[in-house]
PDB file of N, CA and C in Angstrom:
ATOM      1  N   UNK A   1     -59.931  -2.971  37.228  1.00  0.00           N
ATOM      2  CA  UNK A   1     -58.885  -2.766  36.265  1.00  0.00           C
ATOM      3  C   UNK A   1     -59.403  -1.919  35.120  1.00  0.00           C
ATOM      4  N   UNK A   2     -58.675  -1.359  34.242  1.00  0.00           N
ATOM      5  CA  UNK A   2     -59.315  -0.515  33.093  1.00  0.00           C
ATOM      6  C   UNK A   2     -59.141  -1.213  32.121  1.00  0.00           C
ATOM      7  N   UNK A   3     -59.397  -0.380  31.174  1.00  0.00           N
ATOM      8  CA  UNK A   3     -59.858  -1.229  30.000  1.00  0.00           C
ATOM      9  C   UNK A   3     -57.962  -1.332  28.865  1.00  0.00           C
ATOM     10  N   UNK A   4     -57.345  -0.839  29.391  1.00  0.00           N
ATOM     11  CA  UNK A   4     -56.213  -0.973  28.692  1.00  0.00           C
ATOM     12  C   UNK A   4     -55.467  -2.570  29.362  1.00  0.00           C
ATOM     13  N   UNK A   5     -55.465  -2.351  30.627  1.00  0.00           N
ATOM     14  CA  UNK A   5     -55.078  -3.979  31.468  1.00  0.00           C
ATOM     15  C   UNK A   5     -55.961  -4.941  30.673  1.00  0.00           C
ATOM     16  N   UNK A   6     -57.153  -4.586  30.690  1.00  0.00           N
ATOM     17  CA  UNK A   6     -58.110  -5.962  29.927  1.00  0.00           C
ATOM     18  C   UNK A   6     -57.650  -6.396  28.349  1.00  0.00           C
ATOM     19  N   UNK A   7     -57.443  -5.292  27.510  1.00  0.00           N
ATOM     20  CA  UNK A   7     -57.249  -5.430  26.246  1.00  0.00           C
ATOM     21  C   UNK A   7     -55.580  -6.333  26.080  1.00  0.00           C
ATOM     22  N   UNK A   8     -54.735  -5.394  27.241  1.00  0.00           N
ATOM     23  CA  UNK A   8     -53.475  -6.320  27.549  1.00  0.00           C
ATOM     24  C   UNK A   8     -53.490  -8.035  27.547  1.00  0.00           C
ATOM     25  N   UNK A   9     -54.414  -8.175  28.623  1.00  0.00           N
ATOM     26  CA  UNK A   9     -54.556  -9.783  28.895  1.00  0.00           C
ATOM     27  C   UNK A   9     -55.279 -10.722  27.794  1.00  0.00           C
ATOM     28  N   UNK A  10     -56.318  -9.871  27.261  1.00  0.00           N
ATOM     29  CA  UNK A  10     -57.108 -10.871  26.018  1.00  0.00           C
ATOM     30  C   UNK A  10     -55.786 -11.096  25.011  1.00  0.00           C
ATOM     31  N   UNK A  11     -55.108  -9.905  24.738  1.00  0.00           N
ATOM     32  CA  UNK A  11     -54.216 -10.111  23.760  1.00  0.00           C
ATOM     33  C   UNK A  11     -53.010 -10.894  24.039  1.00  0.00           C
ATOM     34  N   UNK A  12     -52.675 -10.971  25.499  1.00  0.00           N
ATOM     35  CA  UNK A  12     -51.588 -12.173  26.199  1.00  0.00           C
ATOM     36  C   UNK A  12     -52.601 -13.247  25.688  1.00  0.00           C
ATOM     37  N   UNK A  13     -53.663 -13.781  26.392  1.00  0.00           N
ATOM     38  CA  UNK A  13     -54.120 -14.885  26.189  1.00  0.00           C
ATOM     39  C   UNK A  13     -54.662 -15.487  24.574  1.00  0.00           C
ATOM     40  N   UNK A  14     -55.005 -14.346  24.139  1.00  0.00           N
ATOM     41  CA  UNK A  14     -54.688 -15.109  22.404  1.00  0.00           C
ATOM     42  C   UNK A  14     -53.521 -15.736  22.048  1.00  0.00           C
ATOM     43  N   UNK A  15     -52.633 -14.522  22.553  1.00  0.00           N
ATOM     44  CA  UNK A  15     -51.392 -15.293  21.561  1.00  0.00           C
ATOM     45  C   UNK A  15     -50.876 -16.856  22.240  1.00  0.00           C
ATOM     46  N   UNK A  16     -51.044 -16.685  23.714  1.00  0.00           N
ATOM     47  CA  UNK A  16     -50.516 -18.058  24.154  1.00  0.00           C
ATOM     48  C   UNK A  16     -51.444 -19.223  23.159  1.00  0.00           C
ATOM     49  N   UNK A  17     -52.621 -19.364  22.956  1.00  0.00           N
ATOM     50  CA  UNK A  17     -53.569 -20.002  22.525  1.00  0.00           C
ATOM     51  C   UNK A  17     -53.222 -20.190  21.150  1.00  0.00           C
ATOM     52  N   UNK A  18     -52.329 -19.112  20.472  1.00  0.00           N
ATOM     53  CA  UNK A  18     -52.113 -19.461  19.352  1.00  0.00           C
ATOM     54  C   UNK A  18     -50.690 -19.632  18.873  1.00  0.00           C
ATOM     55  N   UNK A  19     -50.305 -19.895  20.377  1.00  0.00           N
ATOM     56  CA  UNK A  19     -48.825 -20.488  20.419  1.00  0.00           C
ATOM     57  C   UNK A  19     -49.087 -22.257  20.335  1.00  0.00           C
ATOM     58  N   UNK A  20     -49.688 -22.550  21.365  1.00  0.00           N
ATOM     59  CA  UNK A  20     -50.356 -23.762  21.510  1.00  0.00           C
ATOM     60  C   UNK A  20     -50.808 -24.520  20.060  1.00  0.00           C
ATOM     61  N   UNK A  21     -51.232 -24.165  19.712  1.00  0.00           N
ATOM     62  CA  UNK A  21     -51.814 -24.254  18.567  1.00  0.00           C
ATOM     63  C   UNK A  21     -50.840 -24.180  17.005  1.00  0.00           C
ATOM     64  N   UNK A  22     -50.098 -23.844  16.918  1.00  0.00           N
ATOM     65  CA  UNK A  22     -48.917 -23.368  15.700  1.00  0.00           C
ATOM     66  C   UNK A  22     -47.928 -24.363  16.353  1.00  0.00           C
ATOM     67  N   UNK A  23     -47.611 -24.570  17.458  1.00  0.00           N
ATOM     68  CA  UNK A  23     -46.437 -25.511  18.078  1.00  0.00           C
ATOM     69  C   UNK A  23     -46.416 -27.200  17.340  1.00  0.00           C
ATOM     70  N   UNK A  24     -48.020 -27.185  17.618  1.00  0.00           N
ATOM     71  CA  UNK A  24     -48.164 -28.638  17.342  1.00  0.00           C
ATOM     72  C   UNK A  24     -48.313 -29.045  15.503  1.00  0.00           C
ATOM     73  N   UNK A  25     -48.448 -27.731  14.854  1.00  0.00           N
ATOM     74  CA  UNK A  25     -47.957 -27.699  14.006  1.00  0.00           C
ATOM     75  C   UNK A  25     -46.553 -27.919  13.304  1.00  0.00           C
ATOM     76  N   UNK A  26     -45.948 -26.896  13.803  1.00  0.00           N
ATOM     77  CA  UNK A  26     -44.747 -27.063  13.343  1.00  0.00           C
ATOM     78  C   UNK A  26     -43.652 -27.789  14.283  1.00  0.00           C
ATOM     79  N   UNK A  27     -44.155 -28.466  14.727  1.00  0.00           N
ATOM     80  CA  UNK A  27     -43.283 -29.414  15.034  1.00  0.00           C
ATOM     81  C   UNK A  27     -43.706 -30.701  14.379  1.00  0.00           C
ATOM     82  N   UNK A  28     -44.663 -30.929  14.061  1.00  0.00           N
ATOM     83  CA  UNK A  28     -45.193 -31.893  12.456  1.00  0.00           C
ATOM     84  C   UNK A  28     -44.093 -31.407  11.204  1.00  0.00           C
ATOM     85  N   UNK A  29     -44.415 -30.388  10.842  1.00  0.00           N
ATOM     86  CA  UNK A  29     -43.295 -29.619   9.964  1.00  0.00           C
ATOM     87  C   UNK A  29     -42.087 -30.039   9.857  1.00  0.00           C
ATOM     88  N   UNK A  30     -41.303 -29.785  11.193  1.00  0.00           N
ATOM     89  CA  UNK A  30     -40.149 -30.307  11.288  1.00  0.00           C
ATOM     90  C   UNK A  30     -39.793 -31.692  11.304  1.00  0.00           C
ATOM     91  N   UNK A  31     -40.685 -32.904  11.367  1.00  0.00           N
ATOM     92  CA  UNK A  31     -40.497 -33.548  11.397  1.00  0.00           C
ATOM     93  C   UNK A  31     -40.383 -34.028   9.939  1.00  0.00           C
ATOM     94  N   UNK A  32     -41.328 -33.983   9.692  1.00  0.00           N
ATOM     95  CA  UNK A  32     -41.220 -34.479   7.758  1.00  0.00           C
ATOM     96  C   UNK A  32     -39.958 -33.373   7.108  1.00  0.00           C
ATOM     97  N   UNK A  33     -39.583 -32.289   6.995  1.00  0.00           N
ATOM     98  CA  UNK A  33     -38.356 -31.735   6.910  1.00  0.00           C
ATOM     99  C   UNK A  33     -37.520 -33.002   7.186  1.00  0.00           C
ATOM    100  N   UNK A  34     -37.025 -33.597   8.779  1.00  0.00           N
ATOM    101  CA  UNK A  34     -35.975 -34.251   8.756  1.00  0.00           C
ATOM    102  C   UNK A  34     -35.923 -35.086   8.063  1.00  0.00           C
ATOM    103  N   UNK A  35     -37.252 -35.566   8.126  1.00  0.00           N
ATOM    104  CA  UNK A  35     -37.160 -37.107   7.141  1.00  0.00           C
ATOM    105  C   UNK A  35     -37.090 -37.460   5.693  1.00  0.00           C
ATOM    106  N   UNK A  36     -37.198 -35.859   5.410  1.00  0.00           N
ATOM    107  CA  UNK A  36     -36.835 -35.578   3.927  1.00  0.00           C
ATOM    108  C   UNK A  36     -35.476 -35.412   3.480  1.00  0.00           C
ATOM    109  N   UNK A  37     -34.613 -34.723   4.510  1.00  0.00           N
ATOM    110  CA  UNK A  37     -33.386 -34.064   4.657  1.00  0.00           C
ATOM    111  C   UNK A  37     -32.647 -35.598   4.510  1.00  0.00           C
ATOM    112  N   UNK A  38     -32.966 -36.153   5.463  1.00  0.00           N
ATOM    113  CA  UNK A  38     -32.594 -37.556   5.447  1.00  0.00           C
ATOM    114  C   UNK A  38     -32.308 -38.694   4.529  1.00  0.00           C
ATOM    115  N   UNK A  39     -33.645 -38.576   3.423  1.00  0.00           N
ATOM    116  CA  UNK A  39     -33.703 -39.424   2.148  1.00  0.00           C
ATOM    117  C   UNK A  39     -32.487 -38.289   0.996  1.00  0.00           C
ATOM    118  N   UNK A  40     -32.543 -37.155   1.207  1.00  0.00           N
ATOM    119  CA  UNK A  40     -31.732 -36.286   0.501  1.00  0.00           C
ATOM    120  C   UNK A  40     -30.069 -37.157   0.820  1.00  0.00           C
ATOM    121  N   UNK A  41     -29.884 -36.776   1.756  1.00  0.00           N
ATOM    122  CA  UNK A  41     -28.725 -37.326   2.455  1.00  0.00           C
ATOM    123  C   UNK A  41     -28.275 -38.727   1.407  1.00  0.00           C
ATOM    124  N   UNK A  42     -29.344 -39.459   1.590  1.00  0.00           N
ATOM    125  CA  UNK A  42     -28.634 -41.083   2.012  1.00  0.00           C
ATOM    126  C   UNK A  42     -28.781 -40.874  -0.321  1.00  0.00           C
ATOM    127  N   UNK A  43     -29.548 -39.979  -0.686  1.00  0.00           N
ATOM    128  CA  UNK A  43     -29.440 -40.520  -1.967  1.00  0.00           C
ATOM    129  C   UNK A  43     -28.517 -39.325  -2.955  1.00  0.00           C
ATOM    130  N   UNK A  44     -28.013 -38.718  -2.008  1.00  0.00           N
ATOM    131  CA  UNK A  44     -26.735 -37.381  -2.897  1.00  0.00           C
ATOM    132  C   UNK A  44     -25.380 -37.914  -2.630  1.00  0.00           C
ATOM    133  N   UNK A  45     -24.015 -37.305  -2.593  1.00  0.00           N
ATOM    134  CA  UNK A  45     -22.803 -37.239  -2.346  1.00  0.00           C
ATOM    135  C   UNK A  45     -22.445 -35.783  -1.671  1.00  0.00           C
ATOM    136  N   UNK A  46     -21.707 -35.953  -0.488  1.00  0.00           N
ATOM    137  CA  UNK A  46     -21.325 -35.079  -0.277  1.00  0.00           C
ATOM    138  C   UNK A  46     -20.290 -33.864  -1.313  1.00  0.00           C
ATOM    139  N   UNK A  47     -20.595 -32.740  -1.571  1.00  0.00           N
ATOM    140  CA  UNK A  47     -20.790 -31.891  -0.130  1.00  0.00           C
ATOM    141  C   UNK A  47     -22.382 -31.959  -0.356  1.00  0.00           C
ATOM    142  N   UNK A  48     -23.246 -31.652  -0.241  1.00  0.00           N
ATOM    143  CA  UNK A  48     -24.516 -31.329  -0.010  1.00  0.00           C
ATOM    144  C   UNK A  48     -25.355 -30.318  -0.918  1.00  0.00           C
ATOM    145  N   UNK A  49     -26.755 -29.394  -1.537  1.00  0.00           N
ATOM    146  CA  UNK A  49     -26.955 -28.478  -1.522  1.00  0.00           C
ATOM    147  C   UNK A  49     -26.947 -27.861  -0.251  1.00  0.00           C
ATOM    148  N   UNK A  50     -26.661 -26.721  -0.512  1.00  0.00           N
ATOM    149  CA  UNK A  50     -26.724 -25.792   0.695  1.00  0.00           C
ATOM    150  C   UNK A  50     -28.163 -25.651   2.002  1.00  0.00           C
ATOM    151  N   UNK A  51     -28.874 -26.358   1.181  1.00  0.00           N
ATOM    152  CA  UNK A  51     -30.064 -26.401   1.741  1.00  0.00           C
ATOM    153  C   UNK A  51     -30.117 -27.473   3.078  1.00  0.00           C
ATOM    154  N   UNK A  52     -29.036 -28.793   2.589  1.00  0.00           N
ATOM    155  CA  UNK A  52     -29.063 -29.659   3.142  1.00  0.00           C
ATOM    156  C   UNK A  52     -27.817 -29.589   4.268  1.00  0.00           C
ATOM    157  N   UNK A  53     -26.907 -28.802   3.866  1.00  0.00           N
ATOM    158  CA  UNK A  53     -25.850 -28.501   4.430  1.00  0.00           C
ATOM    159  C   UNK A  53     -26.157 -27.471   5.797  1.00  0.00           C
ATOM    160  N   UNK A  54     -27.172 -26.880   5.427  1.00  0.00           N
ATOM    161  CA  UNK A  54     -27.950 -26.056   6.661  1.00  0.00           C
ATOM    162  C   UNK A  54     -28.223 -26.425   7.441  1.00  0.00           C
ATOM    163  N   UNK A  55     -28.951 -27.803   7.270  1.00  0.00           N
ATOM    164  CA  UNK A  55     -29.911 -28.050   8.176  1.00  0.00           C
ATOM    165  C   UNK A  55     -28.779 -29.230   8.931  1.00  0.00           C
ATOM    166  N   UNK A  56     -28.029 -29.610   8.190  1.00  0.00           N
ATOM    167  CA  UNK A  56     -27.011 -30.567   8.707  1.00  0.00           C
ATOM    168  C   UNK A  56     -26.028 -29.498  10.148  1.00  0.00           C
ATOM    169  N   UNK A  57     -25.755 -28.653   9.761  1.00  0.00           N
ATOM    170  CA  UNK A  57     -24.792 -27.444  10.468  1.00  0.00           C
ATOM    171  C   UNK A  57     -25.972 -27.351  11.646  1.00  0.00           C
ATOM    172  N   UNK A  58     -26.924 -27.303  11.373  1.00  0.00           N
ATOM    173  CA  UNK A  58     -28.040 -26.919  12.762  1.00  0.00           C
ATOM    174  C   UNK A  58     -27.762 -28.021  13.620  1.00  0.00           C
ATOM    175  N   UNK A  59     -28.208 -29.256  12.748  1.00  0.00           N
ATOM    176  CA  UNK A  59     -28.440 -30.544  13.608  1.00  0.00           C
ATOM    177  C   UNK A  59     -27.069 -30.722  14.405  1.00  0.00           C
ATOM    178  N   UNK A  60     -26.099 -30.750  13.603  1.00  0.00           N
ATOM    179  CA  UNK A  60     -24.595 -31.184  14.411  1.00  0.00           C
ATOM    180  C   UNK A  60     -23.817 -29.492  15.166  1.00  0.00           C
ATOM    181  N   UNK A  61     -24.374 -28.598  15.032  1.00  0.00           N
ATOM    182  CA  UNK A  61     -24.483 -27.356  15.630  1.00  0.00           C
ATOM    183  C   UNK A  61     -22.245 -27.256  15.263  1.00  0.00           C
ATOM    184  N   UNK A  62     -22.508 -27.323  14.001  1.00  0.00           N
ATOM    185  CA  UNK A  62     -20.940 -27.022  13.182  1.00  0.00           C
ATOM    186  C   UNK A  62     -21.261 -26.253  12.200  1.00  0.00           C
ATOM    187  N   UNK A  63     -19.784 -25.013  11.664  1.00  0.00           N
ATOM    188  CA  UNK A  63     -20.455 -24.924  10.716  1.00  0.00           C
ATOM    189  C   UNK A  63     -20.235 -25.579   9.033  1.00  0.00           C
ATOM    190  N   UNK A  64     -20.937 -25.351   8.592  1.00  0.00           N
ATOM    191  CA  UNK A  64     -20.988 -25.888   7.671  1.00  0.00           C
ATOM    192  C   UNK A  64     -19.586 -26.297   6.609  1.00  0.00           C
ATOM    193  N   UNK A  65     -18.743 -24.997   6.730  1.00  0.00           N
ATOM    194  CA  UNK A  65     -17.389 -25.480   6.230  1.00  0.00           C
ATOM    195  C   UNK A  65     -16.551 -26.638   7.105  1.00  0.00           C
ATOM    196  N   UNK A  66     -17.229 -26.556   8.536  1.00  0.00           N
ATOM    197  CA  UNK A  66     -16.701 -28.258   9.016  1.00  0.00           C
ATOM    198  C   UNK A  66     -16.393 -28.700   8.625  1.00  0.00           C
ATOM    199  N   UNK A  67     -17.924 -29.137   8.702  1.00  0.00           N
ATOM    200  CA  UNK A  67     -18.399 -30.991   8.305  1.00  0.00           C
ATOM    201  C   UNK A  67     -17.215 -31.474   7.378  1.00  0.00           C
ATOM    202  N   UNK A  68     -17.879 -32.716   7.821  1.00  0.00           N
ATOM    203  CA  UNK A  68     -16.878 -34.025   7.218  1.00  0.00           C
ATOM    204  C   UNK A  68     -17.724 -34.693   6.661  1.00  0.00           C
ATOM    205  N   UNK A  69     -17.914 -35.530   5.877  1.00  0.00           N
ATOM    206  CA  UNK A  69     -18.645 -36.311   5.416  1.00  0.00           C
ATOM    207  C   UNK A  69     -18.667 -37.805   6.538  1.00  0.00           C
ATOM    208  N   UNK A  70     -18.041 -37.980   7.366  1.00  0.00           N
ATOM    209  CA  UNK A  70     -18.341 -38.729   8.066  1.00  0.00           C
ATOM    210  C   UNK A  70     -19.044 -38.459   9.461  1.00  0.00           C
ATOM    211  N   UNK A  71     -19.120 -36.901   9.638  1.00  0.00           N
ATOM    212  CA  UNK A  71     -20.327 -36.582  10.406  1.00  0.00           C
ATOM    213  C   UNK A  71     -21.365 -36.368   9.751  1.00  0.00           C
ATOM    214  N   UNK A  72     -21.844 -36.247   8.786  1.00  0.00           N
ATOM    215  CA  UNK A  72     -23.428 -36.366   8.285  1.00  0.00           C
ATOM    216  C   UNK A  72     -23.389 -37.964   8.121  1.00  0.00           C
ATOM    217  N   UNK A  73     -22.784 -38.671   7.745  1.00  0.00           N
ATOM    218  CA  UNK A  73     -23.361 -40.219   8.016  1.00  0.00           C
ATOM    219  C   UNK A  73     -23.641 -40.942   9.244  1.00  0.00           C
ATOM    220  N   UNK A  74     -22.687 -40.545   9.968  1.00  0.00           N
ATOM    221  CA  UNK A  74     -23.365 -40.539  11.811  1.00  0.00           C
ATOM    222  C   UNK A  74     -24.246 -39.675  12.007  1.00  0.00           C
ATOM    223  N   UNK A  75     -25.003 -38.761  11.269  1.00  0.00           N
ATOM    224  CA  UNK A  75     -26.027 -38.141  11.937  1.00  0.00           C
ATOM    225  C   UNK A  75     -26.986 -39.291  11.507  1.00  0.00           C
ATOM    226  N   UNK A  76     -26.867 -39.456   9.837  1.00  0.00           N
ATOM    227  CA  UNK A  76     -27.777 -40.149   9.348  1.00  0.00           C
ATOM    228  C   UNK A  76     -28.314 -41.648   9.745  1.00  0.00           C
ATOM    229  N   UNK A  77     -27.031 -42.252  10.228  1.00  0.00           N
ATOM    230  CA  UNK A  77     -27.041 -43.538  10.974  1.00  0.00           C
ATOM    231  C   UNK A  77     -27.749 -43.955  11.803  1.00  0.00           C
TER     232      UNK A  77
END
């Protein structure tokens, strides 16, 4: 193989390696996010900051002018 195929594959195989690696990260990330989003939730009134209203529209995959306030308490539930 030449040296352009080789440089190809080291650089495939980094990035998988540093896919691997960033995944298990941020999916830590996301987790404390929800559980923050969550305490936000249970201690505001709807409607939300927008911040929270985002992440609510992701989770219940609506958008945000939806929501009801009785679907973010069944999410939260």
């Amino acid at each position: 193989m030449g040296q352009r195929r080789e440089r190809m594959d080291k650089r495939l195989a980094r990035a998988k390696a540093t896919r691997e690696i960033n995944s298990v990260k941020k999916e830590a990330e996301q987790d404390r996010r929800d559980a923050h989003m969550v305490e936000l939730i249970k201690a505001g009134e709807f409607p939300y900051t927008p911040g929270v209203m985002s992440w609510v529209s992701l989770k219940l995959d609506k958008k945000a002018s939806q929501l009801k306030p009785e679907d973010v308490q069944g999410l939260v539930s």
